[in-house]
C-alpha atoms as a PDB file:
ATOM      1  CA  UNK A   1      70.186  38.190-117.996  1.00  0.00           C
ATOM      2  CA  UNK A   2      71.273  34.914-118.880  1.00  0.00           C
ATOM      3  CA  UNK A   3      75.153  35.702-117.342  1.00  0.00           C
ATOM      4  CA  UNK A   4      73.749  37.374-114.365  1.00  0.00           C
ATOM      5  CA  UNK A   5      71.385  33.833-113.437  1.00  0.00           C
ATOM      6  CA  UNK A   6      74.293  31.470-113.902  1.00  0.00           C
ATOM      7  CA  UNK A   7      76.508  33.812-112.023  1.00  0.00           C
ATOM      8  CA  UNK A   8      74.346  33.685-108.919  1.00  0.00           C
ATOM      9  CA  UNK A   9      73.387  30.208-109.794  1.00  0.00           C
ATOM     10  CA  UNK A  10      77.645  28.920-108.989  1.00  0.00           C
ATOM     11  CA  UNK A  11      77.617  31.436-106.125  1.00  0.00           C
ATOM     12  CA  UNK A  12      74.714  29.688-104.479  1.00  0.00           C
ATOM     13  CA  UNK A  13      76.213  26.390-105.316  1.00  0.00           C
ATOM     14  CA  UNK A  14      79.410  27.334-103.675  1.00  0.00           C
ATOM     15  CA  UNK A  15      78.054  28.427-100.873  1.00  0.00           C
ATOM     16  CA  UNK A  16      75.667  25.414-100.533  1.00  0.00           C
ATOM     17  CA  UNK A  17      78.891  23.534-100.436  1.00  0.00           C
ATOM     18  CA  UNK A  18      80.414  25.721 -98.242  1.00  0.00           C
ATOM     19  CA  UNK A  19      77.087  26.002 -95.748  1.00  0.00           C
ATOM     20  CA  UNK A  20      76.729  22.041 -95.765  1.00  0.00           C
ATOM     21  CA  UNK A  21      80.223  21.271 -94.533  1.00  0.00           C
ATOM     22  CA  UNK A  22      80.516  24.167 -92.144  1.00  0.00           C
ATOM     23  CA  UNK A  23      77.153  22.590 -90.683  1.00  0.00           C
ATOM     24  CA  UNK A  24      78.653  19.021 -91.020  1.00  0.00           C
ATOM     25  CA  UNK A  25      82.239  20.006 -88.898  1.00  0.00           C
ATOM     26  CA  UNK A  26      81.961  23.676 -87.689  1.00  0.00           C
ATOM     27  CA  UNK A  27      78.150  23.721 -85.946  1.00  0.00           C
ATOM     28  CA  UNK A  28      78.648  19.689 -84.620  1.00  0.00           C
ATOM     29  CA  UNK A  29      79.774  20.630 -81.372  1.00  0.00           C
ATOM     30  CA  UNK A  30      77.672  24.012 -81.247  1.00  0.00           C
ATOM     31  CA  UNK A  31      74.202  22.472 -82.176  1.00  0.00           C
ATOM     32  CA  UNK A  32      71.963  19.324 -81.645  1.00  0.00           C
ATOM     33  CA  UNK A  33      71.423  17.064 -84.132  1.00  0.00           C
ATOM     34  CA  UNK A  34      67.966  17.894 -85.040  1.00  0.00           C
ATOM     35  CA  UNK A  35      69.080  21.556 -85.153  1.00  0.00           C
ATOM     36  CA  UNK A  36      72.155  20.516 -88.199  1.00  0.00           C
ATOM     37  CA  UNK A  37      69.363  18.390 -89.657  1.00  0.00           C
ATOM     38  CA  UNK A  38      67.061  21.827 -90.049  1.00  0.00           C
ATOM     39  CA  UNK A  39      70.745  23.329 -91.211  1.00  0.00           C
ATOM     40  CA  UNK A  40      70.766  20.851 -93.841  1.00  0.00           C
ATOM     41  CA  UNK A  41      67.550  21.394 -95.122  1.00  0.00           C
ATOM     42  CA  UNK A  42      67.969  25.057 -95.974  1.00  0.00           C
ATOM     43  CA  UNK A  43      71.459  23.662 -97.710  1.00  0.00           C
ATOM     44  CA  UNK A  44      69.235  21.694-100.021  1.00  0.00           C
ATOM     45  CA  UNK A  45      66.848  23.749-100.985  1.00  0.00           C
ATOM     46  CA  UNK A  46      69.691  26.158-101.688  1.00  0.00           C
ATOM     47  CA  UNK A  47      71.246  23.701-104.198  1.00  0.00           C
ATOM     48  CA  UNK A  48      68.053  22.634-105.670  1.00  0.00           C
ATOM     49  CA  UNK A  49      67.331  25.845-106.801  1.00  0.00           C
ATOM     50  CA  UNK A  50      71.204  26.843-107.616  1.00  0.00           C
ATOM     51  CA  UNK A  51      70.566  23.843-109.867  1.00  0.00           C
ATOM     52  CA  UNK A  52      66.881  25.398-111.504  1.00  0.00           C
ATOM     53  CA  UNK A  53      68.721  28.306-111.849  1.00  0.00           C
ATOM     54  CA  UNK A  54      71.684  26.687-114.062  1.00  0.00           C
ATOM     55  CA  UNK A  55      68.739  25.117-116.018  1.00  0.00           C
ATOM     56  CA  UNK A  56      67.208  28.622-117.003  1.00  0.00           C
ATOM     57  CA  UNK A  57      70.241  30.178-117.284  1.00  0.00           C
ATOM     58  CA  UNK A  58      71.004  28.060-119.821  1.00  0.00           C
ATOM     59  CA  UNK A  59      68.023  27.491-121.201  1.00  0.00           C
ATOM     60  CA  UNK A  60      66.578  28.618-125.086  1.00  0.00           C
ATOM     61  CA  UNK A  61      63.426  27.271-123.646  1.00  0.00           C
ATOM     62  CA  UNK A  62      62.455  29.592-121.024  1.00  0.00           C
ATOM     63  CA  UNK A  63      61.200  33.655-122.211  1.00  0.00           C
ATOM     64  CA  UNK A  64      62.760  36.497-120.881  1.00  0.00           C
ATOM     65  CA  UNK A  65      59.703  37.448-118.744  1.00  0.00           C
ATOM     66  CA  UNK A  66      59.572  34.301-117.277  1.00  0.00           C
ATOM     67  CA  UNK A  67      63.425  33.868-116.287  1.00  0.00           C
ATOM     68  CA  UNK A  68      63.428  37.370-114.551  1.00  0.00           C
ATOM     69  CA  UNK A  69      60.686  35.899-112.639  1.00  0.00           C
ATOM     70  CA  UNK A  70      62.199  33.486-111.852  1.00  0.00           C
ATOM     71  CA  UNK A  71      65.719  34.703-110.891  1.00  0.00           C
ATOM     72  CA  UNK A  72      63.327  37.314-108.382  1.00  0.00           C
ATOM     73  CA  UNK A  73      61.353  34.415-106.826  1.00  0.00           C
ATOM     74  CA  UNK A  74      64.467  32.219-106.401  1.00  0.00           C
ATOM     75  CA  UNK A  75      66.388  34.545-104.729  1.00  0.00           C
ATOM     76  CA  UNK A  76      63.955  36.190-102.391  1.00  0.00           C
ATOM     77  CA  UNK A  77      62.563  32.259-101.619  1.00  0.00           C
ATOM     78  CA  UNK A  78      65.834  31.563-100.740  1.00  0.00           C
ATOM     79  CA  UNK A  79      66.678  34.280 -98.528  1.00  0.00           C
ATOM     80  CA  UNK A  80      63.552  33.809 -96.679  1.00  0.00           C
ATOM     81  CA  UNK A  81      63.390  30.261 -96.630  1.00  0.00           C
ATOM     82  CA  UNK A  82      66.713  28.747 -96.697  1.00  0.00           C
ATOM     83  CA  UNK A  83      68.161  32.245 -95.088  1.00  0.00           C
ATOM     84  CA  UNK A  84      65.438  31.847 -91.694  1.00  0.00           C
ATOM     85  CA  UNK A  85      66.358  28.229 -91.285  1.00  0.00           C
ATOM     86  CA  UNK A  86      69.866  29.076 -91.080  1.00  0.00           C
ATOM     87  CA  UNK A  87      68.736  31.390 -88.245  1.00  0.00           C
ATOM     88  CA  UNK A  88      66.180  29.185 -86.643  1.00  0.00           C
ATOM     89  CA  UNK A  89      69.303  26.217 -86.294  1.00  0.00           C
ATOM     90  CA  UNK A  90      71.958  28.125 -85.856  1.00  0.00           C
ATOM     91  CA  UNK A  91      69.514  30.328 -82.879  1.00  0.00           C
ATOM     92  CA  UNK A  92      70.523  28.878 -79.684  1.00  0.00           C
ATOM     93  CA  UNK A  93      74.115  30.321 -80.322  1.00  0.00           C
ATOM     94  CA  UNK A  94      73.579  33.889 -82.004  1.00  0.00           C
ATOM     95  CA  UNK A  95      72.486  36.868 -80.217  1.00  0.00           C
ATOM     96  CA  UNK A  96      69.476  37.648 -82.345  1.00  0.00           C
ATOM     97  CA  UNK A  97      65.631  35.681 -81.991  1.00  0.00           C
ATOM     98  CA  UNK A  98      65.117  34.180 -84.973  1.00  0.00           C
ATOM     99  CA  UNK A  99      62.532  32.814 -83.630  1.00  0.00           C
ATOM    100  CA  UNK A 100      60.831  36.326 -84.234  1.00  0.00           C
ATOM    101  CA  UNK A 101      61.331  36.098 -88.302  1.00  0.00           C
ATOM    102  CA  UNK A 102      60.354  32.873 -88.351  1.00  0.00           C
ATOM    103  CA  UNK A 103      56.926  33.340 -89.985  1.00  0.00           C
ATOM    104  CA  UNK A 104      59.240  34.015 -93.131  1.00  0.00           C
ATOM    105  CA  UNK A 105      60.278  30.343 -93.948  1.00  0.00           C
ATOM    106  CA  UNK A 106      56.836  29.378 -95.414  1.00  0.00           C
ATOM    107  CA  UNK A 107      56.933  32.734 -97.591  1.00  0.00           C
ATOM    108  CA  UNK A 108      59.731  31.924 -99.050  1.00  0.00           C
ATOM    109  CA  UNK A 109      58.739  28.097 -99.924  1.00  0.00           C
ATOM    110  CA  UNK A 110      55.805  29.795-101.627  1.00  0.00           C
ATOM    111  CA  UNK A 111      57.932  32.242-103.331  1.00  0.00           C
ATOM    112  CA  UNK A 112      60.239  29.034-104.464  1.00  0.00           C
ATOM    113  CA  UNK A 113      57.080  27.105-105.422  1.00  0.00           C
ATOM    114  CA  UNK A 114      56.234  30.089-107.743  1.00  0.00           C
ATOM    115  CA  UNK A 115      59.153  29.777-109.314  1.00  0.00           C
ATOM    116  CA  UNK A 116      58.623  25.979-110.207  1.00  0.00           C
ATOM    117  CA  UNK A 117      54.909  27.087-111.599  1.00  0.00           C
ATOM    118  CA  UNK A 118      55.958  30.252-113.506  1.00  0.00           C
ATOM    119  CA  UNK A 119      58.527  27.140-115.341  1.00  0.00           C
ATOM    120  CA  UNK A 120      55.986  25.010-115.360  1.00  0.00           C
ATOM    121  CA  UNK A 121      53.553  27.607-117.063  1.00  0.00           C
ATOM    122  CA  UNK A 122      56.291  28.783-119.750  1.00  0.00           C
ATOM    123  CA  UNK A 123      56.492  25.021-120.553  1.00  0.00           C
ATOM    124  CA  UNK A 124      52.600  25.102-120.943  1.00  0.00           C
ATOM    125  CA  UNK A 125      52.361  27.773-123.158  1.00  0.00           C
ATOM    126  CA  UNK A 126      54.772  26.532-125.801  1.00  0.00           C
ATOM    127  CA  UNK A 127      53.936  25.620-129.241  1.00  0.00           C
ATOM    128  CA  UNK A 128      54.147  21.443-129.994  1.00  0.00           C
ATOM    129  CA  UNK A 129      56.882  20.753-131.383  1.00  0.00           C
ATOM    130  CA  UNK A 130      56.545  17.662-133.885  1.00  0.00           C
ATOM    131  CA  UNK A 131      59.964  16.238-134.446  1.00  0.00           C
END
């Protein structure tokens, strides 16, 4: 499991890196600014959690329970949320309404918030440690 989450965890950093500067230099001259500003915020979110995902990856902290949670929130947050914002910016220059997926973006944010709480529960749960 562990392999698999810092696997995806580098792929979604790439591509955060990848997404940011194609919105930076590729999508200047295609899209306003506030539309590349909504761009950017589905970037960040995507590297935030590429980041909480290198954390539990990694971590001796975290159960196994709680990091396939995790890894299944992450990813379907992010595809919802970071994945409909790409749409919604990018919409005035692709074929396809995004507009009419966009009631997605706030279920993935909850699904990326349940990630954070399922952490922050795991954390909760563990014994004191005294040292």
């Amino acid at each position: 499991m562990n392999k698999k989450i810092l696997i995806t965890a580098s792929i979604l950093g790439v591509l955060s890196i990848v997404l940011g500067a194609f919105a930076s230099h590729g999508l200047k001259e295609l899209i306003s600014e506030e539309a590349i500003r909504t761009f950017e915020t589905g970037v960040k979110y995507q590297m935030y959690h590429a980041i909480l995902l290198l954390f539990v990856g990694n971590s001796l902290l975290v159960s196994v329970k709680s990091k396939k949670a995790i890894f299944f929130l992450v990813i379907t947050g992010l595809l919802f949320f970071s994945g409909s914002i790409y749409g919604l910016a990018t919409n005035s220059i692709t074929t396809f309404d995004f507009k009419n997926i966009g009631f997605i973006t706030p279920i993935g944010g909850l699904l990326l918030i349940m990630s954070w709480i399922i952490l922050l529960i795991n954390f909760l749960k563990m014994k004191t440690d005294n040292s």
